[in-house]
Protein backbone atom coordinates (compact mmCIF):
# COMPACT_ATOMS: atom_id res chain seq x y z
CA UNK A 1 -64.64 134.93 -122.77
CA UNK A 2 -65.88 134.51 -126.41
CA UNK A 3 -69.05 136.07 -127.35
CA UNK A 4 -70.87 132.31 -127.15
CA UNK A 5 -69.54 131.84 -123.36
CA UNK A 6 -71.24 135.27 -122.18
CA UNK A 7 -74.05 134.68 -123.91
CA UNK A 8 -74.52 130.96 -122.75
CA UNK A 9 -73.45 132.22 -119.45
CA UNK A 10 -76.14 135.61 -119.28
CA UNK A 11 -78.68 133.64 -121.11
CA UNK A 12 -78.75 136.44 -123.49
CA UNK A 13 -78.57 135.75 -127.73
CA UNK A 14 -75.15 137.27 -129.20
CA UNK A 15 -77.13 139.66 -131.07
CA UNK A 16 -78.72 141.28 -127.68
CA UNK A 17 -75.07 141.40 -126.21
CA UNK A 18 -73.76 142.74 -129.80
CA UNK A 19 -76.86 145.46 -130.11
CA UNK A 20 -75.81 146.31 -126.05
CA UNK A 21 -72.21 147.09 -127.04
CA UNK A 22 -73.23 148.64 -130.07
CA UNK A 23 -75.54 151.10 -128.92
CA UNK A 24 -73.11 151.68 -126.09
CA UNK A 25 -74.62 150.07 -122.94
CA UNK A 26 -71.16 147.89 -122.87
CA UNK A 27 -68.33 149.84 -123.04
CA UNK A 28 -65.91 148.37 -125.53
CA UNK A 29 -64.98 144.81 -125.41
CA UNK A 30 -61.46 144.39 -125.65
CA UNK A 31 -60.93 142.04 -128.43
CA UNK A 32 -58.06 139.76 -129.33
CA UNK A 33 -55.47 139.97 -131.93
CA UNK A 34 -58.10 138.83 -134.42
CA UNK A 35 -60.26 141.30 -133.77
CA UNK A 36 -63.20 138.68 -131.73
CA UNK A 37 -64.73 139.92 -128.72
CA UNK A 38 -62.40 139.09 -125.42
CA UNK A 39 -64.94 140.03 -122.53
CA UNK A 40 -62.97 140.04 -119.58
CA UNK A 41 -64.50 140.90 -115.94
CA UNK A 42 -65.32 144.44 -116.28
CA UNK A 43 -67.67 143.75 -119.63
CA UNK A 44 -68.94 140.71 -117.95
CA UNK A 45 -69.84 143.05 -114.95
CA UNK A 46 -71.86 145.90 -117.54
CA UNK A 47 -73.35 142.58 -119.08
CA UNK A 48 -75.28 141.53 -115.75
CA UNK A 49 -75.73 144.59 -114.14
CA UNK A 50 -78.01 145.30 -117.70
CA UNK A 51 -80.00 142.44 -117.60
CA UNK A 52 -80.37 142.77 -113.92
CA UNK A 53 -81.60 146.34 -114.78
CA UNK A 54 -83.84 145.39 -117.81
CA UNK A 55 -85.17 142.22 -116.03
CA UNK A 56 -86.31 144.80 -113.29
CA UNK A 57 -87.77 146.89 -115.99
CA UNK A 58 -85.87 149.94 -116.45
CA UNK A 59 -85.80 151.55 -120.00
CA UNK A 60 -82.97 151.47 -122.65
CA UNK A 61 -82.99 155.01 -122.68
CA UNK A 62 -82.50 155.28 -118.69
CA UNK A 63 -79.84 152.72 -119.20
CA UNK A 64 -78.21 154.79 -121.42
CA UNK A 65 -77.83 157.25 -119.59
CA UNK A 66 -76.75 155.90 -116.88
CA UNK A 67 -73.84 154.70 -118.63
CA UNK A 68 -72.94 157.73 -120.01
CA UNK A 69 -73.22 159.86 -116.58
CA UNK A 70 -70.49 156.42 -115.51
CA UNK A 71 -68.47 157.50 -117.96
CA UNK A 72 -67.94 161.21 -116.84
CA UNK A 73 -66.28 159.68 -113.98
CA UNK A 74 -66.92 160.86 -110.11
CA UNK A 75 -68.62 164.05 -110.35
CA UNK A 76 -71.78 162.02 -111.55
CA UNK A 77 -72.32 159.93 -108.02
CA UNK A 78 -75.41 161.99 -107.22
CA UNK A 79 -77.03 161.91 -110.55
CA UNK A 80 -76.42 158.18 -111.15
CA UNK A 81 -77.77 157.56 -107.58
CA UNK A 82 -80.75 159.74 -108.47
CA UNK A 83 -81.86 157.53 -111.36
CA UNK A 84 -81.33 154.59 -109.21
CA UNK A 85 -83.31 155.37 -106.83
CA UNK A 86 -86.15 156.60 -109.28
CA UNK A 87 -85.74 153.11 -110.97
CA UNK A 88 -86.36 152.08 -106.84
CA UNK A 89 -89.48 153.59 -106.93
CA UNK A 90 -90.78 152.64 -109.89
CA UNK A 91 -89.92 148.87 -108.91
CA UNK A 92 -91.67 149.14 -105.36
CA UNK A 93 -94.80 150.77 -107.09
CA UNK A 94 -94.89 147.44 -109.29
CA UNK A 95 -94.59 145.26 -106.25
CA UNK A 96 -96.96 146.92 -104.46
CA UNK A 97 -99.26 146.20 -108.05
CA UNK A 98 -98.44 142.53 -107.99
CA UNK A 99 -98.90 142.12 -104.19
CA UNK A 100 -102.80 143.38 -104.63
CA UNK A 101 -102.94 141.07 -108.17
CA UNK A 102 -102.12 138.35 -105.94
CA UNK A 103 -104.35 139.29 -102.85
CA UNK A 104 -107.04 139.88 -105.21
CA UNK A 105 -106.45 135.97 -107.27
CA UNK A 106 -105.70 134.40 -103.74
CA UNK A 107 -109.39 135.12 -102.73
CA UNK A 108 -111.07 134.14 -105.94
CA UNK A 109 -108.96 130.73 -105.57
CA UNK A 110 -110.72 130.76 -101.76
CA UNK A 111 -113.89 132.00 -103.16
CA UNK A 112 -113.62 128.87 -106.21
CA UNK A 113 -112.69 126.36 -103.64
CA UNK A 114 -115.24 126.91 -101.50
CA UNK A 115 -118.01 126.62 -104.45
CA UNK A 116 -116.14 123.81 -105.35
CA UNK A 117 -116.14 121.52 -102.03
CA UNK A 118 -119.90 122.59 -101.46
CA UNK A 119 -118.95 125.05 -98.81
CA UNK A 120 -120.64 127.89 -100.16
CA UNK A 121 -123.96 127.46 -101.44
CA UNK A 122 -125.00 131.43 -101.86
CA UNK A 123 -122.78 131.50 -104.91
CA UNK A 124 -123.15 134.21 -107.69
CA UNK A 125 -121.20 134.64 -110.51
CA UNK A 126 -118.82 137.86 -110.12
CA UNK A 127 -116.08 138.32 -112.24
């Protein structure tokens, strides 16, 4: 796949998929005779695993090193496990975050509906 096709495909600009192979989160494209970019499966597979990752939050740097304990091959299961699981952690904290945003917003909806219909005529403004 060309460089457009991934991109269209990830939903990711050319320059965020060039910077990613550049700074080493893809390991190197093949390319073709010409010397443009031939992703085939296994750089497609880095590509969404990334996003996947940064979508969820984690770090460049993390990412990085991720990578580079992939790289060393076998002897790096437990380490690479390790930062997923931190990366788990840190992604369960945020849930738990946006679970209470949205308890907290669901009850001033309640609270504004109420005033709203006439239900609730003891109203004070709260923030």
């Amino acid at each position: 796949m060309t460089i457009a096709e991934v991109s269209k495909k990830y939903d990711l600009t050319a320059d965020t998929i060039r910077y990613y192979e550049k700074i080493g989160l893809i390991p190197t494209v093949p390319r073709t005779e010409k010397g443009i970019r031939n992703f085939d499966e296994e750089s497609c597979n880095w590509i969404e695993f990334i996003k996947c990752m940064r979508n969820a939050g984690m770090e460049i740097e993390i990412l990085l090193e991720y990578v580079n304990l992939f790289k060393q091959g076998k002897t790096t299961v437990k380490a690479r496990k390790r930062l997923l699981e931190e990366q788990r952690e840190k992604l369960i904290e945020k849930q738990n975050n946006i679970n209470a945003t949205i308890e907290r917003l669901d009850y001033k909806l309640e609270l504004y509906d109420e005033i709203i219909l006439g239900k609730r005529k003891d109203f004070t403004e709260t923030i």
